[in-house]
C-alpha atoms as a PDB file:
ATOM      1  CA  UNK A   1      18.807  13.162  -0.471  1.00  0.00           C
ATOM      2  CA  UNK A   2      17.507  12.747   3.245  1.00  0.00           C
ATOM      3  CA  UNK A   3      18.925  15.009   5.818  1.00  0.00           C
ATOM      4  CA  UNK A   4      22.406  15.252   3.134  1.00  0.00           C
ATOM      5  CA  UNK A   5      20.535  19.429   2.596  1.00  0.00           C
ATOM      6  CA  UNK A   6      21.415  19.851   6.095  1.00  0.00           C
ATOM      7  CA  UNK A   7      25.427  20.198   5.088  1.00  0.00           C
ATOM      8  CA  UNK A   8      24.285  22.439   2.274  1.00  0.00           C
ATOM      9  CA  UNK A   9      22.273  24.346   4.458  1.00  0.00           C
ATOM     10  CA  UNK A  10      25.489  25.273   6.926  1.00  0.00           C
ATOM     11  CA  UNK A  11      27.371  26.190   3.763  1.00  0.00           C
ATOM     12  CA  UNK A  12      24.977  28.867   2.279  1.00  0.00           C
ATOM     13  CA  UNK A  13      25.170  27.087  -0.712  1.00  0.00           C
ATOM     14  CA  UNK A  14      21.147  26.663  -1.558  1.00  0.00           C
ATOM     15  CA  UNK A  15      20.372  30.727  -0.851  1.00  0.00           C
ATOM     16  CA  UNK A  16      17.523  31.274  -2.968  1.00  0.00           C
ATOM     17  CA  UNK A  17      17.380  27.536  -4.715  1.00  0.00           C
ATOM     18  CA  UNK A  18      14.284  25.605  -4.992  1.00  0.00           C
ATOM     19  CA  UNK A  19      15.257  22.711  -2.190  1.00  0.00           C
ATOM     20  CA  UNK A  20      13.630  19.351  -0.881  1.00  0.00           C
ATOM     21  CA  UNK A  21      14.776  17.005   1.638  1.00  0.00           C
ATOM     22  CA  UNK A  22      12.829  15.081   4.159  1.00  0.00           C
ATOM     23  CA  UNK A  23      10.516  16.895   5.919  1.00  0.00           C
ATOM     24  CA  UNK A  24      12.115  17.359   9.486  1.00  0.00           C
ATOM     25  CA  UNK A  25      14.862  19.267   7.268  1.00  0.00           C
ATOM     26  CA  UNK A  26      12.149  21.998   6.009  1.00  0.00           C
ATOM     27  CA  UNK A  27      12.891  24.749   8.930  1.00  0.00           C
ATOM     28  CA  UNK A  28      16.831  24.601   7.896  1.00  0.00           C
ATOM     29  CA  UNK A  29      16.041  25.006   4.351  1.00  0.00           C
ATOM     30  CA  UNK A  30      14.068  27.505   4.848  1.00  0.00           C
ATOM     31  CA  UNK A  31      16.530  29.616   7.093  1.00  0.00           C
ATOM     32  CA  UNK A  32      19.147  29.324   4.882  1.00  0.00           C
ATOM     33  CA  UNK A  33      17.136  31.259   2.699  1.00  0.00           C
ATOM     34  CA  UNK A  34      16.183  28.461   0.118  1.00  0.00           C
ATOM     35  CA  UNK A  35      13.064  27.578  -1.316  1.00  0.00           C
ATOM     36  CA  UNK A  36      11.690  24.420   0.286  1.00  0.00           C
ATOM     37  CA  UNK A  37       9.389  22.226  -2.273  1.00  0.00           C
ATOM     38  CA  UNK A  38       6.940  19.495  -0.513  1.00  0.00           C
ATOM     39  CA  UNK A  39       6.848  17.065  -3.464  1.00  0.00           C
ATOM     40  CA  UNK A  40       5.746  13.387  -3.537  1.00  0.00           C
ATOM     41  CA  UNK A  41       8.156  10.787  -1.867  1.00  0.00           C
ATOM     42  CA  UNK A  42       8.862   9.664  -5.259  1.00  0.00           C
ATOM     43  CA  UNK A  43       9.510  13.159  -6.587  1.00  0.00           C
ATOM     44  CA  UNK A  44      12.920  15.067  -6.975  1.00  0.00           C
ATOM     45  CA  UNK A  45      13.763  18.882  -7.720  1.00  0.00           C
ATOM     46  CA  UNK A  46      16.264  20.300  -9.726  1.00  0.00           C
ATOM     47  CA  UNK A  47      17.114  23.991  -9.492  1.00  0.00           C
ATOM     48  CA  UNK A  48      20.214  24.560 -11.745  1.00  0.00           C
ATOM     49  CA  UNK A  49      22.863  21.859 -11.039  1.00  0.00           C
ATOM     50  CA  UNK A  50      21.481  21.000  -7.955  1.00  0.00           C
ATOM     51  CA  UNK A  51      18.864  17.660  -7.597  1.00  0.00           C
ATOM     52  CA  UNK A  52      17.657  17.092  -4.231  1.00  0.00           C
ATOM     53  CA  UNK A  53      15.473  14.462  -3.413  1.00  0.00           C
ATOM     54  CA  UNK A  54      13.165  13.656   0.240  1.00  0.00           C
ATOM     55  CA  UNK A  55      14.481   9.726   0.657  1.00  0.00           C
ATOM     56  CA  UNK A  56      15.686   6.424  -1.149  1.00  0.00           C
ATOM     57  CA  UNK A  57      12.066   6.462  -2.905  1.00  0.00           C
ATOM     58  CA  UNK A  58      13.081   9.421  -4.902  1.00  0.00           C
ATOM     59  CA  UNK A  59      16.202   7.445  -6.064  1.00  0.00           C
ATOM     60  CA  UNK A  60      15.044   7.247  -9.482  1.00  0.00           C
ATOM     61  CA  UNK A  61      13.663  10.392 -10.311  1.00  0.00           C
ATOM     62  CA  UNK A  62      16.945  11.737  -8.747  1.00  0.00           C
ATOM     63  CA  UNK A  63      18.816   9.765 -10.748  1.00  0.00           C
ATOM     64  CA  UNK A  64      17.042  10.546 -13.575  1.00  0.00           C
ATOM     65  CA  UNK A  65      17.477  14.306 -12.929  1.00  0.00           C
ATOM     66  CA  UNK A  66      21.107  13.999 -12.108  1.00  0.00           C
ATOM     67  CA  UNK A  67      22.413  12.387 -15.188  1.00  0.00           C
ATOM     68  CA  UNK A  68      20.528  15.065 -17.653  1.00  0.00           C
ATOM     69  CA  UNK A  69      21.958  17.730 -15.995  1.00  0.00           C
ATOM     70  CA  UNK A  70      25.428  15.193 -16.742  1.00  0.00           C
ATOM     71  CA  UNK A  71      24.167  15.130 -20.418  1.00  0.00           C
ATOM     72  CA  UNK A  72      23.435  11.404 -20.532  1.00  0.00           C
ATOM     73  CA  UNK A  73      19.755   9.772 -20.768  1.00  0.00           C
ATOM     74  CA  UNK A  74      17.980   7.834 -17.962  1.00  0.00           C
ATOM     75  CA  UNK A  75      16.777   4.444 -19.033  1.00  0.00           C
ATOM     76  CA  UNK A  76      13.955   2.476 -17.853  1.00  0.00           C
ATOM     77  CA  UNK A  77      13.684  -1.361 -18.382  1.00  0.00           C
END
């Protein structure tokens, strides 16, 4: 979430992976090769195993992302 793509980013670990982050990320995303998504601040993106999100306002769609790719179910109260 954040700036945490920019340690993925020095790894090659998101070539070719649909990627967002916060926005002052983008130009590292995209020269690692990845596929940077502008979504809403709310918004996450999963591409495979991998859920990214832009800030703390994605939290829940992140987290909601996260644990089906876990095999569990998200619950909202």
């Amino acid at each position: 979430i954040c700036h945490g793509v920019q340690v993925l980013t020095a790894t090659n670990a998101i070539k070719d992976k649909k990627i967002t982050c916060y926005p002052a990320c983008a130009p590292e995303v995209t020269l690692a090769q990845a596929h940077y998504q502008d979504v809403g601040w709310e918004d996450a993106v999963a591409d495979g195993n991998l859920v990214t999100g832009k800030a703390w306002t994605s939290h829940p769609k992140f987290c909601q992302l996260f644990l089906e790719r876990l095999g569990t179910k998200f619950c909202k109260k």
